[in-house]
C-alpha atoms as a PDB file:
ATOM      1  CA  UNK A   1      58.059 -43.278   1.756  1.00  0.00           C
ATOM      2  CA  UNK A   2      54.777 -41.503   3.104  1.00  0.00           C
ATOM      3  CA  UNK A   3      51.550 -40.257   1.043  1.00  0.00           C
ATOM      4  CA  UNK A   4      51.475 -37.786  -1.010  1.00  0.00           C
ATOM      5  CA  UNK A   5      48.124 -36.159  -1.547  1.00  0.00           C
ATOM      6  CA  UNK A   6      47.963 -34.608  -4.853  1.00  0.00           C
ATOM      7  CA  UNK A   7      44.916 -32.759  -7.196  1.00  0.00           C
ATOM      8  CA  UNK A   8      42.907 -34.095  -9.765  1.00  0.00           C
ATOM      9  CA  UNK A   9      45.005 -31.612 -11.756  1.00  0.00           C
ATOM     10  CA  UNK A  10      48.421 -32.790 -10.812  1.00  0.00           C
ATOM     11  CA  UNK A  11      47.557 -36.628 -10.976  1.00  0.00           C
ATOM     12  CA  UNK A  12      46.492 -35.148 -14.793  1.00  0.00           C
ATOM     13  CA  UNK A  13      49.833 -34.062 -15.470  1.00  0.00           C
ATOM     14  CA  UNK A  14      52.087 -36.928 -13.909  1.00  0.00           C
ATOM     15  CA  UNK A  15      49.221 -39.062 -16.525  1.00  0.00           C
ATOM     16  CA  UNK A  16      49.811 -37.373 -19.720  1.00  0.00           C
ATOM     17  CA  UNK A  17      53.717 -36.885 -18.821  1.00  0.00           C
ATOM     18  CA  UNK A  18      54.496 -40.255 -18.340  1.00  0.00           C
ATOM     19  CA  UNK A  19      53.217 -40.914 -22.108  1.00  0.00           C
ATOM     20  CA  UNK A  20      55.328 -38.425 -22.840  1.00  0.00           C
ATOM     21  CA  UNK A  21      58.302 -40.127 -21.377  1.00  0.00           C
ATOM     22  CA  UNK A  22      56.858 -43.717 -22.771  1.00  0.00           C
ATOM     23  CA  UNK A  23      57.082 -42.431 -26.505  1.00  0.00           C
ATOM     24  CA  UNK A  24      53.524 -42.995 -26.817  1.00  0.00           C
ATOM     25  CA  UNK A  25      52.668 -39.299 -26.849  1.00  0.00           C
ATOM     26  CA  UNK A  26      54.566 -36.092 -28.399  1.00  0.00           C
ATOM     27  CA  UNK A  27      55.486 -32.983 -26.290  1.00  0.00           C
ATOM     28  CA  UNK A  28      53.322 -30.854 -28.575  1.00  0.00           C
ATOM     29  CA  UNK A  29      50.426 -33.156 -27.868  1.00  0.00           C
ATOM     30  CA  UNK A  30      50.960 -33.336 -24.248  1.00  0.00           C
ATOM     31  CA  UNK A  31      51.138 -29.146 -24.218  1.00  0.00           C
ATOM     32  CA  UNK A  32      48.164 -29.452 -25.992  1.00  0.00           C
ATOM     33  CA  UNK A  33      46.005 -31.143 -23.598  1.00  0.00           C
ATOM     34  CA  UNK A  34      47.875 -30.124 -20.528  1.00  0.00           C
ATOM     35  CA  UNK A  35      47.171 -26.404 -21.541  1.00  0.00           C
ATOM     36  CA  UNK A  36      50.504 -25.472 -21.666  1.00  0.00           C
ATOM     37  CA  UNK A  37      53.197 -24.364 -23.447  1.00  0.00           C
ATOM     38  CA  UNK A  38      56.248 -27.083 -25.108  1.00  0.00           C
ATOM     39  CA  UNK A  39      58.600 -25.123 -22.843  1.00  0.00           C
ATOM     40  CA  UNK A  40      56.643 -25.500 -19.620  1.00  0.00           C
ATOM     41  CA  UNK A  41      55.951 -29.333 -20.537  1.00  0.00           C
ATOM     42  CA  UNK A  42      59.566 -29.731 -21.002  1.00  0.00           C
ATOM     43  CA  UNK A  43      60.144 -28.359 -17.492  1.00  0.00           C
ATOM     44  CA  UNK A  44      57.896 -30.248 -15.670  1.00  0.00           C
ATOM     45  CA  UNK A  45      59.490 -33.494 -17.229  1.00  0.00           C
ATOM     46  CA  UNK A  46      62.631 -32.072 -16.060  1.00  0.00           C
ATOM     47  CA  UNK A  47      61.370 -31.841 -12.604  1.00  0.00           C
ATOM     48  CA  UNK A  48      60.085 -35.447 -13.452  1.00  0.00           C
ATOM     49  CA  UNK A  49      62.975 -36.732 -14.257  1.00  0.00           C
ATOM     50  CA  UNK A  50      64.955 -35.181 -10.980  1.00  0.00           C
ATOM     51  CA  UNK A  51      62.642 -35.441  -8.511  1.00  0.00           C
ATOM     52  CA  UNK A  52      60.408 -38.077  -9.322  1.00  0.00           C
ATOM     53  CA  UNK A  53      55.980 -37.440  -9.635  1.00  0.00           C
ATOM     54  CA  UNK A  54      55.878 -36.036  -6.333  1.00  0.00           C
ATOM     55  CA  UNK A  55      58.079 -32.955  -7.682  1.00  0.00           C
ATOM     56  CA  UNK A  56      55.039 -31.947 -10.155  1.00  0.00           C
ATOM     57  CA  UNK A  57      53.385 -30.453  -6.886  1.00  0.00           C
ATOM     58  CA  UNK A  58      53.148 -26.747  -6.175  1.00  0.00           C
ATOM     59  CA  UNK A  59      56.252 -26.228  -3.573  1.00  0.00           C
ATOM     60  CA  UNK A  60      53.535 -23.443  -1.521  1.00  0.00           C
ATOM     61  CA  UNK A  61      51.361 -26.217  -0.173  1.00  0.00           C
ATOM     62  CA  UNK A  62      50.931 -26.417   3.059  1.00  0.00           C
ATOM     63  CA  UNK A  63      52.542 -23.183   3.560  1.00  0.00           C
ATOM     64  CA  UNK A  64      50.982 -19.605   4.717  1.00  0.00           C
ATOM     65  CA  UNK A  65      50.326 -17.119   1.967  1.00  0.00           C
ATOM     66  CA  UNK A  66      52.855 -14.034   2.128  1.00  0.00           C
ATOM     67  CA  UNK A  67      49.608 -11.750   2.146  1.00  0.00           C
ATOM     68  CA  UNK A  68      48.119 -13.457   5.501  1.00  0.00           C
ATOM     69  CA  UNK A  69      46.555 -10.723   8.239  1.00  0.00           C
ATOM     70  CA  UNK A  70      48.415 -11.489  11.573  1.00  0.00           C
ATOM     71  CA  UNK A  71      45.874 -13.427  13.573  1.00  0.00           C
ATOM     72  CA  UNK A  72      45.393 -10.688  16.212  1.00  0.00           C
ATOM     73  CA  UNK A  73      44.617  -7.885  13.866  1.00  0.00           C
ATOM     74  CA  UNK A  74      42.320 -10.256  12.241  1.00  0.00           C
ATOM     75  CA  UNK A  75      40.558 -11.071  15.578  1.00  0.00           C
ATOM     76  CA  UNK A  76      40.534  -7.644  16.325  1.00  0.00           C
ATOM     77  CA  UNK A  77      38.657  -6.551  12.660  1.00  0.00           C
ATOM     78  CA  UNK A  78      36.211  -9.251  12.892  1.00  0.00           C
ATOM     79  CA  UNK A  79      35.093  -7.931  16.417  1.00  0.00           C
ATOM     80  CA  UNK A  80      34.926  -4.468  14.948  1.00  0.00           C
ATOM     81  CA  UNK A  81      32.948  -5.078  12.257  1.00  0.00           C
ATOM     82  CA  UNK A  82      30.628  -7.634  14.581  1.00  0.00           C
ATOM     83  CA  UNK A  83      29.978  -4.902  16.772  1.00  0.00           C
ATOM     84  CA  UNK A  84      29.729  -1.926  14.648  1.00  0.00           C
ATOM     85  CA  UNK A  85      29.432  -2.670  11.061  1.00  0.00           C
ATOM     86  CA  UNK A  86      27.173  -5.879  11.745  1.00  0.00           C
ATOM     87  CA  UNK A  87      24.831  -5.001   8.668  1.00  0.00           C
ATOM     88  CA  UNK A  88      27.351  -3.798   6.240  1.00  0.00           C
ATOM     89  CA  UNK A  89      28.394  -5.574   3.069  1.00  0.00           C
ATOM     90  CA  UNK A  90      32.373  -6.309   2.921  1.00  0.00           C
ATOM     91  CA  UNK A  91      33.137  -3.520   0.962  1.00  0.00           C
ATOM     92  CA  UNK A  92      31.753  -1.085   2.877  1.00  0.00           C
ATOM     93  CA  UNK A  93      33.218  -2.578   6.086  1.00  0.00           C
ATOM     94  CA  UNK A  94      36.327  -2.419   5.157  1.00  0.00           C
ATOM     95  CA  UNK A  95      36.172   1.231   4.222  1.00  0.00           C
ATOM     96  CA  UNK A  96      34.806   1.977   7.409  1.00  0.00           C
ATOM     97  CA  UNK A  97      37.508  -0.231   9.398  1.00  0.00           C
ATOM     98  CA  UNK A  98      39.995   2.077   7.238  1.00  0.00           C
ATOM     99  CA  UNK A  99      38.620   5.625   7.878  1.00  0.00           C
ATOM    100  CA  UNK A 100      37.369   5.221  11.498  1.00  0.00           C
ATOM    101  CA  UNK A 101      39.752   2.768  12.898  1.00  0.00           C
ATOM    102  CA  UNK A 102      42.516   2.892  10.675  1.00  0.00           C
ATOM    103  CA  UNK A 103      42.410  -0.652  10.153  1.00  0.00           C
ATOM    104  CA  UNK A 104      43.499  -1.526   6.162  1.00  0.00           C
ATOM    105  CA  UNK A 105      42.808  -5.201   5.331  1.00  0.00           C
END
């Protein structure tokens, strides 16, 4: 089995849940500290339980957001605005991409 990097947050979590599952610390408690609600800790020791600690971590990472610019519009905005909108804030420069150029991002 591999590494798994993980967050301060998440090694948090897999902490305060194994108490939980140790008897040494009540699921009201670990909501408590965690942040949460008593349903969402009872989830995540759910997840625990099926997929091991490594299941606490957010399924997205490593993944592309659903949002993401296409990397030759991008290329083509940041030249825009490098050429003619060099001194404009990011606001601005984005209006202008959108009314002159027709560029929304």
């Amino acid at each position: 089995m591999g590494l798994i990097a993980m967050s301060e947050r998440d090694l948090q979590r897999i902490e305060i849940l194994s108490k939980v599952i140790a008897g040494r610390m009540t699921m009201v408690s670990a909501a408590h500290v965690l942040d949460l609600s008593t349903r969402q800790v009872r989830r995540l020791l759910e997840r625990i339980n099926t997929g091991g600690a490594a299941s606490i971590r957010h399924k997205a990472i490593g993944r592309p957001s659903n949002n993401r610019i296409s990397d030759g519009v991008r290329d083509y905005a940041v030249t825009l605005v490098r050429e003619r909108y060099a001194d404009f804030g990011p606001t601005l420069a984005a209006e202008k991409l959108s009314e002159r150029d027709g560029l929304r991002v």
